[in-house]
Protein backbone atom coordinates (compact mmCIF):
# COMPACT_ATOMS: atom_id res chain seq x y z
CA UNK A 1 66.02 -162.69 22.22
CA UNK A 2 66.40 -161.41 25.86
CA UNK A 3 69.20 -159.34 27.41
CA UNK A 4 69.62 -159.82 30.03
CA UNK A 5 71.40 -156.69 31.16
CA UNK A 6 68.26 -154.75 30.83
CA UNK A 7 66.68 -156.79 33.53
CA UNK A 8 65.94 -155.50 36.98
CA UNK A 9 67.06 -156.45 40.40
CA UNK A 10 63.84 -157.71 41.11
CA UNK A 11 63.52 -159.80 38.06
CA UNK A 12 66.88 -160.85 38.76
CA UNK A 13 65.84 -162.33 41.81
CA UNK A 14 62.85 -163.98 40.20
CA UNK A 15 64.57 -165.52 37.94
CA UNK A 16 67.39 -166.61 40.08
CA UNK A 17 64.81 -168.56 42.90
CA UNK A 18 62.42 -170.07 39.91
CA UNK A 19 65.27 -171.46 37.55
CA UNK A 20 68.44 -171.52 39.96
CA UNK A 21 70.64 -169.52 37.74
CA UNK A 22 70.14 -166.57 34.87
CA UNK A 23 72.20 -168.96 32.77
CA UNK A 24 69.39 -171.79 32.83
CA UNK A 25 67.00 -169.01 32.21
CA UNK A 26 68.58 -167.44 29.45
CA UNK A 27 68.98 -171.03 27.87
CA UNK A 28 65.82 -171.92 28.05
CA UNK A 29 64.40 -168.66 26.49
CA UNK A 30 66.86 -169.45 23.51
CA UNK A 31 65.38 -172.73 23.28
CA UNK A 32 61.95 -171.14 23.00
CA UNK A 33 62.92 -168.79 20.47
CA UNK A 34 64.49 -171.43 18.38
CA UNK A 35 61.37 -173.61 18.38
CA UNK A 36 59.15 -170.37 17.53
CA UNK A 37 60.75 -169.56 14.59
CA UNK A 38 61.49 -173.33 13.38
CA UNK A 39 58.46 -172.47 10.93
CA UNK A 40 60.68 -170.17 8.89
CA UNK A 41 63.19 -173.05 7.98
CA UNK A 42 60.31 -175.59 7.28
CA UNK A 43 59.02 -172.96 5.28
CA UNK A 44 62.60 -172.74 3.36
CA UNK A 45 62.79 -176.18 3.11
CA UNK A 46 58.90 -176.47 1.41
CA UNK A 47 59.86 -174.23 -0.99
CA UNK A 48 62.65 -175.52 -2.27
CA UNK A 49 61.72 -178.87 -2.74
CA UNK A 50 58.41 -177.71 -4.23
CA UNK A 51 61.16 -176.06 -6.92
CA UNK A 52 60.75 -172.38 -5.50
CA UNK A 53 63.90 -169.78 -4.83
CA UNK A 54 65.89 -170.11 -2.11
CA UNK A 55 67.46 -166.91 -2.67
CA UNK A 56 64.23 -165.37 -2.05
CA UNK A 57 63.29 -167.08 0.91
CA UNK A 58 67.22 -166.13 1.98
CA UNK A 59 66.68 -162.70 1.79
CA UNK A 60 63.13 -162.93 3.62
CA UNK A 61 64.19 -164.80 6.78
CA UNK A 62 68.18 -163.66 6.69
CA UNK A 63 67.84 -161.75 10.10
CA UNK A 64 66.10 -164.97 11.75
CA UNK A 65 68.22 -167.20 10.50
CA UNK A 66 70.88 -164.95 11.67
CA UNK A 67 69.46 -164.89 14.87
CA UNK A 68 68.99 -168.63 15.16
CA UNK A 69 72.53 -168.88 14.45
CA UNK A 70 73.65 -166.74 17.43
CA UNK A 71 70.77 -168.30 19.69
CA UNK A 72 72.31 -172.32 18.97
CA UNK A 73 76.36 -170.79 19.59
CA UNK A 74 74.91 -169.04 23.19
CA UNK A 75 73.09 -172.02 23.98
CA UNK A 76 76.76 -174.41 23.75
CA UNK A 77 78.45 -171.55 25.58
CA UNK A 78 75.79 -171.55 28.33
CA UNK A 79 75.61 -175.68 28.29
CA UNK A 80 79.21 -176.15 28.28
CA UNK A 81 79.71 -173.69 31.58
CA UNK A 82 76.44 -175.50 32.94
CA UNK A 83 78.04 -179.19 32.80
């Protein structure tokens, strides 16, 4: 995911004139990251119903998933101060 504390002034200011605001920005990498790694829950979901663990697939994908989880909360932050 990005952080956007490591970016530069100039990137700043890139970001600012093509999307209006970092928020938007930052949103809309989320987004992007959530849809790249919707494979690893389909894959979850395949196994199971094809009768495999889901304890291993858990332990496999527990950092995305993680990650996913912090991605959708940021994303309601940044829509509710965007509306």
């Amino acid at each position: 995911m990005i952080d956007i504390t490591k970016l530069t002034e100039k990137e700043l200011e890139y970001i600012n004139a093509k999307y209006a605001s970092i928020e938007k920005y930052e949103m809309l990498k989320l987004k992007e990251y959530l849809r790249d790694t919707d494979y690893c829950v389909i894959k979850m979901y395949e196994t199971v119903i094809q009768g495999g663990s889901i304890i291993e697939m858990l332990k496999e994908y527990k950092e995305v998933l993680t990650q996913r989880t912090k991605a959708r909360a940021r994303i309601n932050e940044l829509e509710g101060r965007l509306n």
